[in-house]
Protein backbone atom coordinates (compact mmCIF):
# COMPACT_ATOMS: atom_id res chain seq x y z
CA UNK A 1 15.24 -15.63 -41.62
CA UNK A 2 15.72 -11.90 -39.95
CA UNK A 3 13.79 -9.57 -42.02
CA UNK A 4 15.26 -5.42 -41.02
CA UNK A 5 12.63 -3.45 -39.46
CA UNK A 6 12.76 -1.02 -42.00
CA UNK A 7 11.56 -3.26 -44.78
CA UNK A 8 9.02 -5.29 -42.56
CA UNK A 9 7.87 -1.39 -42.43
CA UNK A 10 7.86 -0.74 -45.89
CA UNK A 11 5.78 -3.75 -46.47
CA UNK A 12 3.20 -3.41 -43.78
CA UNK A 13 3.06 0.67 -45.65
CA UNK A 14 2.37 -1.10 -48.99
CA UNK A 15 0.02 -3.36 -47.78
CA UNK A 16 -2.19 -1.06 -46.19
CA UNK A 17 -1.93 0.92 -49.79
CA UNK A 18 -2.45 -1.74 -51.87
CA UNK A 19 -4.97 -1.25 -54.67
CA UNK A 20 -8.48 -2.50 -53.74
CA UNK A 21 -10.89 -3.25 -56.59
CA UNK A 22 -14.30 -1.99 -56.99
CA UNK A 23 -17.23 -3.36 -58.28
CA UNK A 24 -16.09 -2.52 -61.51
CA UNK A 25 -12.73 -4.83 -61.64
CA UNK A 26 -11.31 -1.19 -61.56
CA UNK A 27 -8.13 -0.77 -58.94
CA UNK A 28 -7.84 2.36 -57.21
CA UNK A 29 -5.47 2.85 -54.43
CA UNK A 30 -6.75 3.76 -50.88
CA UNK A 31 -5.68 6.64 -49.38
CA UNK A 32 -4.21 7.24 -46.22
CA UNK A 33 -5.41 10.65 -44.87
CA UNK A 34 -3.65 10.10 -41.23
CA UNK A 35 -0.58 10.04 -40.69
CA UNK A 36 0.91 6.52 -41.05
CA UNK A 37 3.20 4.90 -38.62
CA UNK A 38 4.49 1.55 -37.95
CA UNK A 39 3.89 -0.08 -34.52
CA UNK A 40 7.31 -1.70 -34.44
CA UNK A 41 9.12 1.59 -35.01
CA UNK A 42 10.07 4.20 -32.66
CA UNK A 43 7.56 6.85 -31.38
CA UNK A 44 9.00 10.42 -32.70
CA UNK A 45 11.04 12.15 -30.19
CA UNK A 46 8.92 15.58 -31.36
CA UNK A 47 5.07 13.66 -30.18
CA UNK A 48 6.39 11.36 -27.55
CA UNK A 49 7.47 14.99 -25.83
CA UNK A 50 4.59 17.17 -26.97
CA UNK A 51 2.15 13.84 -25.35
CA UNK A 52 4.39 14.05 -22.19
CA UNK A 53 4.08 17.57 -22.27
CA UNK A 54 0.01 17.71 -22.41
CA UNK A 55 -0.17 14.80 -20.02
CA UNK A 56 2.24 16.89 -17.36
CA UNK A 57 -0.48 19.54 -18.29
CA UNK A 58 -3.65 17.55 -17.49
CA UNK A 59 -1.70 16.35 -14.32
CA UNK A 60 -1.19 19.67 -13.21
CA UNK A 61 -4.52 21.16 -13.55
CA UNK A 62 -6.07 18.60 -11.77
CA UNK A 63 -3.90 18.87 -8.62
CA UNK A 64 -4.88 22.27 -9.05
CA UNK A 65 -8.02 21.47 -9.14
CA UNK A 66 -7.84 18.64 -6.24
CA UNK A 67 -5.95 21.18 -4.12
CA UNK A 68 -9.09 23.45 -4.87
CA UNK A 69 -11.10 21.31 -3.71
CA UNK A 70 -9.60 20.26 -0.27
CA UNK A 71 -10.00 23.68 0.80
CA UNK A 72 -13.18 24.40 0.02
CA UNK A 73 -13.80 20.44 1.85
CA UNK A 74 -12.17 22.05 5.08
CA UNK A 75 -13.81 25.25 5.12
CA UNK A 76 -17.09 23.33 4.77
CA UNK A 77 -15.87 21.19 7.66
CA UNK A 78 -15.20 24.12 9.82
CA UNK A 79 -18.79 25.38 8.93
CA UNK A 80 -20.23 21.93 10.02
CA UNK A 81 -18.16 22.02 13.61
CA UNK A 82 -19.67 25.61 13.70
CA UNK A 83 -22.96 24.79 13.43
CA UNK A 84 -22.66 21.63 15.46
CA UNK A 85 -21.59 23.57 18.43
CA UNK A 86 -24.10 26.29 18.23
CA UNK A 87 -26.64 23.46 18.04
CA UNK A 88 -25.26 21.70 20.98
CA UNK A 89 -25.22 25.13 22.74
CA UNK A 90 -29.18 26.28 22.11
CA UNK A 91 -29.96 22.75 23.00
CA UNK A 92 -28.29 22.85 26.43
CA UNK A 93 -29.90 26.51 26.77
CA UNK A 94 -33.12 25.31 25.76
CA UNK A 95 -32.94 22.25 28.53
CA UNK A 96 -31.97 24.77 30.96
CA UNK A 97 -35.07 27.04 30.67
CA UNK A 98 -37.26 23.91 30.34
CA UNK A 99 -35.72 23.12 33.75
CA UNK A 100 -36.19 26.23 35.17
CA UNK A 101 -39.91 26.63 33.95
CA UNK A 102 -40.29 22.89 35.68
CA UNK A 103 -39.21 24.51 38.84
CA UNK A 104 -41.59 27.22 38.79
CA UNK A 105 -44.43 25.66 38.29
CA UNK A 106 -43.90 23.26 40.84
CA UNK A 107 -43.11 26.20 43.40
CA UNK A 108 -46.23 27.74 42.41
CA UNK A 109 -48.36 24.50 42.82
CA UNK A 110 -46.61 24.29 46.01
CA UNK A 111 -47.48 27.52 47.36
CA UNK A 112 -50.87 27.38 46.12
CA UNK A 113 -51.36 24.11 48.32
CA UNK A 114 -50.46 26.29 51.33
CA UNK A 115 -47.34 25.46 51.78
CA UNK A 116 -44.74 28.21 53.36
CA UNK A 117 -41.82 29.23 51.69
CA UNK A 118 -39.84 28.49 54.72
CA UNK A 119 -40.60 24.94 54.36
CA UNK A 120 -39.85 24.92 50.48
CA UNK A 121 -36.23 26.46 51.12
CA UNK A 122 -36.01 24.13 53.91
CA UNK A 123 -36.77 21.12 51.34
CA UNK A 124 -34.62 22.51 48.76
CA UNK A 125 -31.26 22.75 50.82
């Protein structure tokens, strides 16, 4: 037997009012202080729109906030390749001087073991 929606929804309504007794034996009917809707029926076209609506909302504030984001991730990126290359470049300077200050001391110690600085120019070309 096919029972219409509308009065399976009417009964499921009544049943969730029916009275309840108290310790008592006395019947008092609970009250519903939500609003009441059956799961079988339609959502309302008025809250299935204002939910779409606030969802659409949510969605859009957190691409804005995702598009926020990404930016300040590629600024920070550009910072990092900065600072990589100005590492890279006081390094090389830094093994440049350390060269250099290699190659003086061993001129001196050279000179100071009496050899001329014709035969150092000779040995360096």
């Amino acid at each position: 037997m096919h029972i219409p929606k509308s009065i399976y929804c009417l009964y499921i309504f009544i049943l969730q009012t029916a009275p309840l007794a108290n310790t008592k034996n006395a019947c008092y009917t609970e009250t519903i202080k939500k609003h009441w809707r059956c799961p079988l029926c339609p959502v309302p076209k008025e809250a299935a729109a204002a939910e779409i609506a606030s969802i659409t909302a949510n969605i859009d504030a957190l691409k804005a906030d995702l598009k926020a984001k990404k930016a300040e991730l590629k600024s920070i990126d550009k910072e990092i390749i900065r600072i990589e290359a100005k590492k890279v470049k006081a390094e090389t300077k830094a093994a440049e001087s350390a060269k250099k200050a290699e190659a003086e001391d061993v001129l001196k110690k050279l000179l100071a073991s009496g050899v001329s600085a014709d035969d150092i120019l000779a040995k360096l070309k």
